[in-house]
Structures are given as C-alpha cells and as structure tokens.
C-alpha atoms as a PDB file:
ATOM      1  CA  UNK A   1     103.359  85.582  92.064  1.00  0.00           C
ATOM      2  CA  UNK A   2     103.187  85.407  96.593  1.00  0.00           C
ATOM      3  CA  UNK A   3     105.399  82.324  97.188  1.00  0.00           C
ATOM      4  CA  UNK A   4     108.030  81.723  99.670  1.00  0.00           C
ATOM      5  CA  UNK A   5     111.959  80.433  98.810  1.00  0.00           C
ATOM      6  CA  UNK A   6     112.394  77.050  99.251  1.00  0.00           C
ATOM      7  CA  UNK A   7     108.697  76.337  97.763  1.00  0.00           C
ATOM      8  CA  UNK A   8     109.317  73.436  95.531  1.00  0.00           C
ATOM      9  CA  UNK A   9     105.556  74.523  93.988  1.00  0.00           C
ATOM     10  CA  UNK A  10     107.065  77.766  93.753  1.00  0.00           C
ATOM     11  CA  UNK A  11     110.127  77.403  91.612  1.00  0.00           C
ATOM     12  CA  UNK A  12     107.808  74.967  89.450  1.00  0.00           C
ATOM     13  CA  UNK A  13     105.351  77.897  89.225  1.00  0.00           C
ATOM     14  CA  UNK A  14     107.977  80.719  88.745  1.00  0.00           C
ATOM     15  CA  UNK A  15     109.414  78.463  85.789  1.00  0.00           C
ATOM     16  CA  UNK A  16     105.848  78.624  83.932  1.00  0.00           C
ATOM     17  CA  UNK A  17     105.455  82.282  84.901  1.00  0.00           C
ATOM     18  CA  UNK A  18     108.656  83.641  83.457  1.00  0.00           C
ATOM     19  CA  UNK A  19     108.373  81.114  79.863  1.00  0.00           C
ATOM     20  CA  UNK A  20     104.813  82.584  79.296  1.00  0.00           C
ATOM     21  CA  UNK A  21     105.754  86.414  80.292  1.00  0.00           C
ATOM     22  CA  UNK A  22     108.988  86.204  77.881  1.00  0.00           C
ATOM     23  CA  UNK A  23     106.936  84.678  75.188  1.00  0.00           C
ATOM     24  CA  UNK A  24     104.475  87.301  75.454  1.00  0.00           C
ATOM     25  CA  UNK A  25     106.757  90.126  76.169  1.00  0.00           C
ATOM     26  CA  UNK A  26     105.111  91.006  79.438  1.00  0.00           C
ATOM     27  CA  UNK A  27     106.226  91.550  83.149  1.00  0.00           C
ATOM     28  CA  UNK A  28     106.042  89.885  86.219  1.00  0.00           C
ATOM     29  CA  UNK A  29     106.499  90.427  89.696  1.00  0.00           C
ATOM     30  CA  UNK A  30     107.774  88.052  92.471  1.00  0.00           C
ATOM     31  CA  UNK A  31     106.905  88.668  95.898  1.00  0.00           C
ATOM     32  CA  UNK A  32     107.374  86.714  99.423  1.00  0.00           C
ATOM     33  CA  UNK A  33     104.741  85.916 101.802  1.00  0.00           C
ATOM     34  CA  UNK A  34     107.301  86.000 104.629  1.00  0.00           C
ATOM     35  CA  UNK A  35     107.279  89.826 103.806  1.00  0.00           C
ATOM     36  CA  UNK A  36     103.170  90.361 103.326  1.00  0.00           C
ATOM     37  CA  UNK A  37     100.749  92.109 105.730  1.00  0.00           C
ATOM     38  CA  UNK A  38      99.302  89.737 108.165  1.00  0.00           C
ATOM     39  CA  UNK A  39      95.618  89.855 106.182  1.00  0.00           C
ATOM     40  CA  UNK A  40      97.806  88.556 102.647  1.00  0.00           C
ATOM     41  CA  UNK A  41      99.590  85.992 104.537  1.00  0.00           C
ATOM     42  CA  UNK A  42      96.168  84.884 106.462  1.00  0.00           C
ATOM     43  CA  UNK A  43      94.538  84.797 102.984  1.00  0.00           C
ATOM     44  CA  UNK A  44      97.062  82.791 100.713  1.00  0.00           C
ATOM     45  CA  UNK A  45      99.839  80.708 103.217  1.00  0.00           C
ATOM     46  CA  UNK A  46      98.304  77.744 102.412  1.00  0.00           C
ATOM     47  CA  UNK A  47      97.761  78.255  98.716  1.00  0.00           C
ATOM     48  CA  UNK A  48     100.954  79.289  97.913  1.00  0.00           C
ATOM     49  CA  UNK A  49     102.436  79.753  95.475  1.00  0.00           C
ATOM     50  CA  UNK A  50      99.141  82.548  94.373  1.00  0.00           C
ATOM     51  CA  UNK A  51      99.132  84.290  90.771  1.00  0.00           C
ATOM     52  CA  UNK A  52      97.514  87.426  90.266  1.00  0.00           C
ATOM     53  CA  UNK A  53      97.005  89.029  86.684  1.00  0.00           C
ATOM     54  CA  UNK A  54      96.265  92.617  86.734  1.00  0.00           C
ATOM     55  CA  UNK A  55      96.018  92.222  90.989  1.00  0.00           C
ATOM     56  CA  UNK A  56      93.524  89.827  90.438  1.00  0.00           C
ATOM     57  CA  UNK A  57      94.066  86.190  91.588  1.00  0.00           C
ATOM     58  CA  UNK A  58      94.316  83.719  89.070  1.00  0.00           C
ATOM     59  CA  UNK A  59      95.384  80.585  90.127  1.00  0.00           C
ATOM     60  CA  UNK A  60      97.532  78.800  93.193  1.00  0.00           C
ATOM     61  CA  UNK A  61      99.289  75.620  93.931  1.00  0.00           C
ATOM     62  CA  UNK A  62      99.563  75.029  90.692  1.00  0.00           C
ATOM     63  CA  UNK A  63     100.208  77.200  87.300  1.00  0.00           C
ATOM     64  CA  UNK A  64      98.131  75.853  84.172  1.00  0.00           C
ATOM     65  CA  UNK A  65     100.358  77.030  80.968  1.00  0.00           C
ATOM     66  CA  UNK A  66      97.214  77.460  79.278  1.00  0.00           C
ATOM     67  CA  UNK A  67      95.243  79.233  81.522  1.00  0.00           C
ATOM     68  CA  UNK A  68      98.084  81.801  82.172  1.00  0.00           C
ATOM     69  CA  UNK A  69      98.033  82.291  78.392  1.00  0.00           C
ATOM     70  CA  UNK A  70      94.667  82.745  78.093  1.00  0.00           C
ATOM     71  CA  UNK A  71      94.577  85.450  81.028  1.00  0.00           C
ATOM     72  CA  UNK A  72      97.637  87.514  79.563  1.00  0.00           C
ATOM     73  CA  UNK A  73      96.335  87.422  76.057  1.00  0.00           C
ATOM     74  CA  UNK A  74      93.422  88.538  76.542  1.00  0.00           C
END
C-alpha cells in the first residue's frame, strides 16, 4: 500500500489490508508517498491510499474486502 500517516483512508485501508493478508497467510508492504520519487507521488497523491498486488495497482481510496480477496487468491 503508498499512503501517507495521518490518512484517515489510509489506516481504514491498512486495517482491510493486514485482516485479508493474515487470513491468507501472505505479506504486505507499507510504503509513504512523502518518501516516493517525484513520478510515484505525481501519479498517486491524490488517490491515496494506492494498492498494488504483485506491483500492479489494484485499487485506491478505498479497499473492497472482496476484491482484495479475489486478487490474492487467485
């Protein structure tokens, strides 16, 4: 997950993140914006927080419970 501390939509996201990767027995990787390359934080600042599964992006603003399930099972 790119978000930033202090993101209210972040913590909510994290909290998703880390129930679905312990239930599935998978990692996961926080990083902050405030620390990207310029191009990352030109990209996402305004969609934070941003998932990525596998370094792909999967969702932002908002993490789906479902969808993040979906993504790691398969």
């Amino acid at each position: 997950m790119l978000g930033k501390p202090g993101c209210h939509l972040c913590d909510d996201a994290l909290a998703v993140i880390e129930r679905v990767a312990a239930d599935l027995g998978v990692g996961h990787e926080v990083r902050d914006i405030t620390q990207a390359s310029a191009e990352e934080r030109d990209e996402y600042w305004d969609k934070i927080p941003v998932t990525f599964v596998d370094g792909e992006r999967h969702d932002f603003w908002r993490v789906s419970e479902e969808r993040l399930r979906a993504a790691l099972g398969a």
